[in-house]
Protein backbone atom coordinates (compact mmCIF):
# COMPACT_ATOMS: atom_id res chain seq x y z
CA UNK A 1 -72.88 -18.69 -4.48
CA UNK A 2 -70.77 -16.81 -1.89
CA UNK A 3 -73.19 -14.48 -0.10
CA UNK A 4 -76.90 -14.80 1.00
CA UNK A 5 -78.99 -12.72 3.24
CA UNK A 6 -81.76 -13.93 6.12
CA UNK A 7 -84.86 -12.22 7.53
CA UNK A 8 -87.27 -13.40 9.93
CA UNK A 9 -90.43 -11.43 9.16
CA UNK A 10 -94.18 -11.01 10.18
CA UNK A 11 -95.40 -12.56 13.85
CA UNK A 12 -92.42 -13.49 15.89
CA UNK A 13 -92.32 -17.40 16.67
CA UNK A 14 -90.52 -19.54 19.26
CA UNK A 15 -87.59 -21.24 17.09
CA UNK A 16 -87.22 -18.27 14.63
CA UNK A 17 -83.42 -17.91 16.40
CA UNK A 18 -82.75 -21.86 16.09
CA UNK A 19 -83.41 -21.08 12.17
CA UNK A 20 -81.35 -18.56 11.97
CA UNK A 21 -78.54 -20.04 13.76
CA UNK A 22 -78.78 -23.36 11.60
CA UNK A 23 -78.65 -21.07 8.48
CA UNK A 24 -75.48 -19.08 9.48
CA UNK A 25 -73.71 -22.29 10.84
CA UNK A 26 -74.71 -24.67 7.89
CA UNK A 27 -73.38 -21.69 5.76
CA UNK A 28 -69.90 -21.34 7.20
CA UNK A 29 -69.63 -25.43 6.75
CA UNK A 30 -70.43 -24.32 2.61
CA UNK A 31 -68.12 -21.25 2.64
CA UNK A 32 -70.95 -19.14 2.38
CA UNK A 33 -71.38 -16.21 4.24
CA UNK A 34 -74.60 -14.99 5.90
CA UNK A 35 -76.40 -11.50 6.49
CA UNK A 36 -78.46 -11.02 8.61
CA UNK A 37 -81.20 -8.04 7.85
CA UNK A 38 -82.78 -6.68 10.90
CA UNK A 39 -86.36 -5.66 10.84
CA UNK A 40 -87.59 -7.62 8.06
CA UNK A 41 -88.27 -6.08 4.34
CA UNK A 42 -88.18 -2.50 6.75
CA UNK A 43 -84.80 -3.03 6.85
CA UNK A 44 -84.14 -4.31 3.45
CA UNK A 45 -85.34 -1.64 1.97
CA UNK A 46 -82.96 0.27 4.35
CA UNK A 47 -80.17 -2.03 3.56
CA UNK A 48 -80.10 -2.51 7.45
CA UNK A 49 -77.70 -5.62 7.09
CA UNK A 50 -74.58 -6.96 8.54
CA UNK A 51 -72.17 -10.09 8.20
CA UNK A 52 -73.37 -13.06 10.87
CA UNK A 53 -70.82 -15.32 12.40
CA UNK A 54 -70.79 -18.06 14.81
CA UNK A 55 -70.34 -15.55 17.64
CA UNK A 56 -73.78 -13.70 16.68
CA UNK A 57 -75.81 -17.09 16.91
CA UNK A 58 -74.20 -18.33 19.91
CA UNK A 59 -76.35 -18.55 22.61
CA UNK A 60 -79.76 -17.92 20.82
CA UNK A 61 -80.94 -21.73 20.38
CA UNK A 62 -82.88 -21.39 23.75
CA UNK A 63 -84.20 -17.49 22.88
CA UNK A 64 -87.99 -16.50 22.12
CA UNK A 65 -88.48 -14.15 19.61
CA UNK A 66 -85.99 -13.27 17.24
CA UNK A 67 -82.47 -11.50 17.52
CA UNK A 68 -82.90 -10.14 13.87
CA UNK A 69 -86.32 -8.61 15.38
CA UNK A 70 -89.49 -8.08 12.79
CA UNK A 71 -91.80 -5.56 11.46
CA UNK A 72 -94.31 -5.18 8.86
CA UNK A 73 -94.40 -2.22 5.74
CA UNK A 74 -96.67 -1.36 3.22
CA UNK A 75 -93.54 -0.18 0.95
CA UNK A 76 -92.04 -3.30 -0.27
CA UNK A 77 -95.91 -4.80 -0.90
CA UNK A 78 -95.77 -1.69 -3.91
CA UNK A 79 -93.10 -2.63 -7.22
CA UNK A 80 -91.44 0.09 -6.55
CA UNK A 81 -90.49 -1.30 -3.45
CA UNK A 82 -89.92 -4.39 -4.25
CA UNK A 83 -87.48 -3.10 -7.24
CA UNK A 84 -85.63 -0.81 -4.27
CA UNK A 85 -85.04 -4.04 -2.30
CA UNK A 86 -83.74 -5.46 -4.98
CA UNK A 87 -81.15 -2.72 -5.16
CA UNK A 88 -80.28 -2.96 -1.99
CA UNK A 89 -79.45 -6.37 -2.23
CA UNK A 90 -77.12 -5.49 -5.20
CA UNK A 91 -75.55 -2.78 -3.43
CA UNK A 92 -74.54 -5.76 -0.53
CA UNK A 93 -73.67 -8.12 -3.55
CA UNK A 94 -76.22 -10.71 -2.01
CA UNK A 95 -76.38 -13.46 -4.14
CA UNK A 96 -80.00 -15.18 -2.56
CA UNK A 97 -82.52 -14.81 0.06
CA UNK A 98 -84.03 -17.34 3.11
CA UNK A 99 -86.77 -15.90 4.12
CA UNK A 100 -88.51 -16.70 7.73
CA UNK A 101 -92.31 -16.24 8.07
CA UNK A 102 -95.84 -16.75 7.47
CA UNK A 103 -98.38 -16.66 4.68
CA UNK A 104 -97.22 -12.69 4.15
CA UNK A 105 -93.63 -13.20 4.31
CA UNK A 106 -93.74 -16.11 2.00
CA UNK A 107 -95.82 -13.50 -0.72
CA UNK A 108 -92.86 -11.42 -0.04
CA UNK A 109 -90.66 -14.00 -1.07
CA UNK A 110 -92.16 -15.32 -4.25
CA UNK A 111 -91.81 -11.43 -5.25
CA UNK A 112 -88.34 -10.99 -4.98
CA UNK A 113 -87.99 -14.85 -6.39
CA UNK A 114 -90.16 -13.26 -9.00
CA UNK A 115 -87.37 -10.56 -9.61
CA UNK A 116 -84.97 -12.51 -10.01
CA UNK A 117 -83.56 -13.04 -6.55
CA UNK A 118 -82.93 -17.33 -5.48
CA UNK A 119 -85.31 -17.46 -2.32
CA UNK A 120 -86.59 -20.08 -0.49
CA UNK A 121 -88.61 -19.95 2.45
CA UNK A 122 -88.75 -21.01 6.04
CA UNK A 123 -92.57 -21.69 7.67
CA UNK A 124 -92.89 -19.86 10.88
CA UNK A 125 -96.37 -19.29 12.36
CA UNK A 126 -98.06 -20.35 15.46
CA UNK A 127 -101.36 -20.05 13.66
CA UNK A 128 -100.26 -23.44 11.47
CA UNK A 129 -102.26 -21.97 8.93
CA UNK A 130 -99.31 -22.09 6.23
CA UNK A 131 -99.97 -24.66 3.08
CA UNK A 132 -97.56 -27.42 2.31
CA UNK A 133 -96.20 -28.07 5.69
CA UNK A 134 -97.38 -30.34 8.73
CA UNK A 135 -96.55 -28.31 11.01
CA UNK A 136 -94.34 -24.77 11.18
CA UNK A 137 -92.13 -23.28 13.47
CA UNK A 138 -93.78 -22.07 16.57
CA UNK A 139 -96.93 -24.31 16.84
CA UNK A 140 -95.75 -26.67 19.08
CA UNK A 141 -94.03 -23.95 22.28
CA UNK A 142 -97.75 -21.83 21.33
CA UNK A 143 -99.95 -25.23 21.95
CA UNK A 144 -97.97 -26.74 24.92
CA UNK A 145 -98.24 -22.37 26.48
CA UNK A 146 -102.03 -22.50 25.88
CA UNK A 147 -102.40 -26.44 27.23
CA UNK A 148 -100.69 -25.06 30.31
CA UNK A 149 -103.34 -21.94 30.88
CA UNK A 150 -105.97 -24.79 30.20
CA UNK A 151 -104.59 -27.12 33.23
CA UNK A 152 -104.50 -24.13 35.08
CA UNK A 153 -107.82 -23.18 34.92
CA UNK A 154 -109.73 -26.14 35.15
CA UNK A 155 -108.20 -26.23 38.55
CA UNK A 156 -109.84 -22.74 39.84
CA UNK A 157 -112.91 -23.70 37.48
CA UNK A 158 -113.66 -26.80 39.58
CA UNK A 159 -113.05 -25.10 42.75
CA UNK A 160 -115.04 -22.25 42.33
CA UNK A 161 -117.98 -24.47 40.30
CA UNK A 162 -117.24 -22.20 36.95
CA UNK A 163 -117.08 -22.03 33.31
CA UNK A 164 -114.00 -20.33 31.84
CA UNK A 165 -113.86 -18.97 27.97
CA UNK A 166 -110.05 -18.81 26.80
CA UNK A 167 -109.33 -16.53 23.91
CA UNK A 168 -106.67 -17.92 22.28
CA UNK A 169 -104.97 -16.33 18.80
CA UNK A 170 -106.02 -17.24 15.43
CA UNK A 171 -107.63 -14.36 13.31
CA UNK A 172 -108.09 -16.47 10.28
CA UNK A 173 -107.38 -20.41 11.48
CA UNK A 174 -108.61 -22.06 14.41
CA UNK A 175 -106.18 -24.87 14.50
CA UNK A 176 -104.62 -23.29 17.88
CA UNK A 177 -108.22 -23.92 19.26
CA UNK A 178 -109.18 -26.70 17.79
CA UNK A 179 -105.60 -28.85 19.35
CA UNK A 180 -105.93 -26.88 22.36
CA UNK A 181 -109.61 -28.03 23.20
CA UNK A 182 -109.13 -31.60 22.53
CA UNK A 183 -105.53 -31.81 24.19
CA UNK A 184 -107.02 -29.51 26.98
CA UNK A 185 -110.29 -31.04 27.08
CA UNK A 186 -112.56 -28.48 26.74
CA UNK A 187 -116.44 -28.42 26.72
CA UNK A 188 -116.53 -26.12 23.82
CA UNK A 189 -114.53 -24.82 20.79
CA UNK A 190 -115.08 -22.03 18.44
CA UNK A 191 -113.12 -21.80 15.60
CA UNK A 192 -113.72 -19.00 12.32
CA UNK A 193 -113.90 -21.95 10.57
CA UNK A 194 -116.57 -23.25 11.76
CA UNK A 195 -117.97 -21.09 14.65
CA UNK A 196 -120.78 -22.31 17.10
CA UNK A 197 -123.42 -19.70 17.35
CA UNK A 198 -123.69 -18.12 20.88
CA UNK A 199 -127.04 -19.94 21.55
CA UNK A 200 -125.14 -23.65 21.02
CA UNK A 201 -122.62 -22.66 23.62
CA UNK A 202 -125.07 -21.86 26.13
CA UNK A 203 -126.34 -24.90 24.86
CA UNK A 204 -123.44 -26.87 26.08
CA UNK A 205 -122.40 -25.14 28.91
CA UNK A 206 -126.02 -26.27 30.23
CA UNK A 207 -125.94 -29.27 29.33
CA UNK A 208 -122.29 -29.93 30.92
CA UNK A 209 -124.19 -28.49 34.21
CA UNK A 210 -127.12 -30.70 33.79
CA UNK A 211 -124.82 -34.00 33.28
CA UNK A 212 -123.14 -33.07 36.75
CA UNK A 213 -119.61 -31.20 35.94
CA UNK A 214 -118.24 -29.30 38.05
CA UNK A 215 -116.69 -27.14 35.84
CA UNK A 216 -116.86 -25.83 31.68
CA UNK A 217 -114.21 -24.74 29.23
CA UNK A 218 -114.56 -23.07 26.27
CA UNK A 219 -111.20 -22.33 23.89
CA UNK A 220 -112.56 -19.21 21.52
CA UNK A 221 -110.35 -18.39 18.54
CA UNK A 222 -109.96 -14.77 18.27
CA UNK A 223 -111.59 -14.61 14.49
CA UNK A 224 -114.68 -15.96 16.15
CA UNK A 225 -117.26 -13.95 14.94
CA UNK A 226 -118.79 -12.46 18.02
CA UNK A 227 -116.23 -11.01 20.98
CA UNK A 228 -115.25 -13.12 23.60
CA UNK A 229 -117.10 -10.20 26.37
CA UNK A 230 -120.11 -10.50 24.05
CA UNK A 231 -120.22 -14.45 24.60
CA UNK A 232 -119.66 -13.60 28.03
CA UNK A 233 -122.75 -11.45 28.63
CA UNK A 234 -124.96 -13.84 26.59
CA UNK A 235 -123.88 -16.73 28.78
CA UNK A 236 -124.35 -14.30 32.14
CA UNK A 237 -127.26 -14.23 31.05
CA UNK A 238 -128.53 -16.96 29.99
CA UNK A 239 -128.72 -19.71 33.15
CA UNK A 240 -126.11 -22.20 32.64
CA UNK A 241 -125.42 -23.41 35.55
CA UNK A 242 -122.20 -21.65 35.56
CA UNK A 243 -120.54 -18.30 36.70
CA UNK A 244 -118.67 -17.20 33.79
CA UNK A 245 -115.01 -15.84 33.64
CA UNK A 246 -112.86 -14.53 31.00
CA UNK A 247 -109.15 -15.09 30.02
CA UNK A 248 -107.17 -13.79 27.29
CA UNK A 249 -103.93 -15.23 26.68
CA UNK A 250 -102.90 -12.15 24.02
CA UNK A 251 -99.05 -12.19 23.33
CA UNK A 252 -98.22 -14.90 25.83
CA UNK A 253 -98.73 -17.46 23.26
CA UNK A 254 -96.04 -15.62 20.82
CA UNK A 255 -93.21 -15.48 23.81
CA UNK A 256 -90.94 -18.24 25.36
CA UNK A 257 -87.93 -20.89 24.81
CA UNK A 258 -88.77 -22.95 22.14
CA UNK A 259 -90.13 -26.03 22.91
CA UNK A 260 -87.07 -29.43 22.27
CA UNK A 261 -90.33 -30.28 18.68
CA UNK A 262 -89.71 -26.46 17.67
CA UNK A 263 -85.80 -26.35 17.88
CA UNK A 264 -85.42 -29.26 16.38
CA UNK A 265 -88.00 -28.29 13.20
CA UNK A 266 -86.83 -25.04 13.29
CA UNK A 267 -82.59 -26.93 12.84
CA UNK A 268 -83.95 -28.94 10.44
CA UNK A 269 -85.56 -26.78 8.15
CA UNK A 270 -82.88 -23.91 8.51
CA UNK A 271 -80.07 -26.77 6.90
CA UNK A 272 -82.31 -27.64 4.68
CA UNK A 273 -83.05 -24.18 3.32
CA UNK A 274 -79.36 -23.57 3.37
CA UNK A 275 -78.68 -26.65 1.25
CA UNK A 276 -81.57 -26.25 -1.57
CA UNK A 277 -80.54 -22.64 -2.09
CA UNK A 278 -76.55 -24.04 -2.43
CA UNK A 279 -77.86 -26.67 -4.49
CA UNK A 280 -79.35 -23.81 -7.05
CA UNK A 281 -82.77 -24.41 -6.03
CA UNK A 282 -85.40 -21.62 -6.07
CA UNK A 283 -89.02 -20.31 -5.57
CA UNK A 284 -89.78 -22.98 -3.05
CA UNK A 285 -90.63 -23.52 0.31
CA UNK A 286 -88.99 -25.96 2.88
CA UNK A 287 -91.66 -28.13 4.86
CA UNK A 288 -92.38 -30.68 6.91
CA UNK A 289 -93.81 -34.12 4.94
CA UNK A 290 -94.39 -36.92 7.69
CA UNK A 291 -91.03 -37.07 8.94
CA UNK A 292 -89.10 -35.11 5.83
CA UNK A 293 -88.50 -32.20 5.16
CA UNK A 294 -89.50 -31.64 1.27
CA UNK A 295 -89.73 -28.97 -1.32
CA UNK A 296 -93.32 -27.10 -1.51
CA UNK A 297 -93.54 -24.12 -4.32
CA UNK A 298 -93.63 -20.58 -2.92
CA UNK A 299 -96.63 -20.36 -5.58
CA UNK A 300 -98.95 -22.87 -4.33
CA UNK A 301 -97.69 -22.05 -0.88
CA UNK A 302 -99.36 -18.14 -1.61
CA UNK A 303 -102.20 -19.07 -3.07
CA UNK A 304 -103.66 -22.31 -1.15
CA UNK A 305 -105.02 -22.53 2.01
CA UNK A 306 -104.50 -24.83 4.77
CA UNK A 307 -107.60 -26.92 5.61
CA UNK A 308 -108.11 -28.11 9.20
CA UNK A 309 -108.73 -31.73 8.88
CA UNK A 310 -113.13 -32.40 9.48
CA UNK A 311 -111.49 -35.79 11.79
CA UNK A 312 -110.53 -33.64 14.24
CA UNK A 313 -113.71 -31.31 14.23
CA UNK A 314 -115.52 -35.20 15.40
CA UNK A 315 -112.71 -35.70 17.47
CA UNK A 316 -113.17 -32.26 19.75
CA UNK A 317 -117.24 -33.30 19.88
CA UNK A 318 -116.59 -36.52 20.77
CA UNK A 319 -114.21 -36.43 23.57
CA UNK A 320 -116.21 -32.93 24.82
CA UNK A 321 -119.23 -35.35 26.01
């Protein structure tokens, strides 16, 4: 193999750029060289690619988001599309793929592995909601960003004798919330998984006022089922004790150097996915397994979803008392 192509695609996620960098510099140590397609499977299907050398990932270790930039497209989900990216890769005489990204980039990836294209894939999503991995690229930057709003507020909430709901991302997993309310100790946690009703909050916002706090915090995934304003106005409304504010932390959590966990997850599985695609592997996934980094199958990555673990549900109760 003397030519492979890298995307980063879906969500942007600090320690995308130490990926790519560990890709392109683990590949000139193999003789292989490295293109870089801008704008994800947009671009592919564009055959928006170019050569990357040591001079194009110097300097981006320490850089949010990612210098190959991202986008979604409804195209390349259709076989049509997928056979035109395919092309395109022909026409560049690309011999493999390493693709960056979540749960939707991954499905990308098992189509063109499917096609026959050598891919392997790189976890990246703050979410943590990808199977087979301990953590992905991302999490860690997005947790310590959110523990820091946490600090934050408790500060004015005590001051001011509040209770403060954070809306943190998370459409589909609360893990995000979950860490961030026990790390951040927070009163309350709502996750999609398993969401408190409105009435329960109220519940223990009151009961934080009755025990003599002088503040609440409640971390709110944003797949909760009800709108963070709509909690609001229940709890405004409802006597907890509290006055009620809102904060939503939006893109924030996307943006940012990586943290020293995330560039050093991010190297590791970039030379890894560098090596098992040398190596003639396929169709697989590199993840993180304890303290290795092991092989997980693009198909059960696709089709399985990442539990949160019920310990930590206890956990978050516990320590909220």
């Amino acid at each position: 193999m003397k030519r492979i192509a890298i995307m980063t695609s879906g969500g942007d996620a600090p320690g995308m750029n130490a990926a790519i960098r560990a890709v392109v510099r683990a590949g000139m140590d193999h003789g292989i060289e490295v293109y870089g397609i801008r704008q994800a499977y947009t671009g592919l299907l564009n055959g928006d690619m170019s050569l990357m050398t040591s001079r194009e990932v110097s300097g981006i270790l320490q850089r949010g988001g990612t210098v190959l930039q991202t986008a979604r497209n409804e195209e390349f989900k259709t076989p049509q599309g997928q056979r035109k990216a395919v092309r395109r890769l022909n026409e560049h005489e690309i011999e493999g793929m390493i693709v960056i990204g979540g749960d939707g980039s991954l499905r990308g990836a098992m189509a063109l592995q499917k096609l026959g294209i050598p891919t392997i894939g790189i976890p990246a999503s703050i979410d943590n909601d990808i199977w087979g991995t301990n953590m992905s690229i991302g999490v860690d930057t997005t947790l310590n960003i959110i523990l820091d709003a946490l600090d934050r507020l408790r500060d004015t909430a005590t001051s001011h004798n509040r209770a403060f709901l954070l809306e943190v991302m998370g459409r589909n997993c609360g893990y995000l919330a979950l860490m961030g309310g026990i790390l951040g100790g927070a009163e309350v946690v709502v996750t999609p998984e398993k969401a408190l009703t409105m009435q329960e909050v109220a519940a223990s916002m009151q009961d934080a006022y009755t025990r003599g706090k002088s503040h609440a915090i409640a971390v709110i995934a944003e797949g909760a089922p009800y709108k963070i304003t709509e909690l609001a106005d229940y709890l405004n409304s409802h006597d907890t004790g509290f006055e009620i504010r809102i904060t939503i932390l939006g893109h924030i959590q996307r943006g940012g150097s990586p943290s020293a966990f995330d560039r050093l997850l991010a190297t590791r599985m970039g030379v890894a996915a560098l090596e098992r695609i040398v190596a003639g592997e396929s169709g697989v996934m590199v993840g993180l397994d304890g303290r290795v980094i092991s092989n997980v199958l693009l198909e059960d990555v696709t089709t399985k979803t990442r539990p949160i673990s019920e310990e930590y549900y206890a956990m978050a109760y516990t320590l909220s008392r």
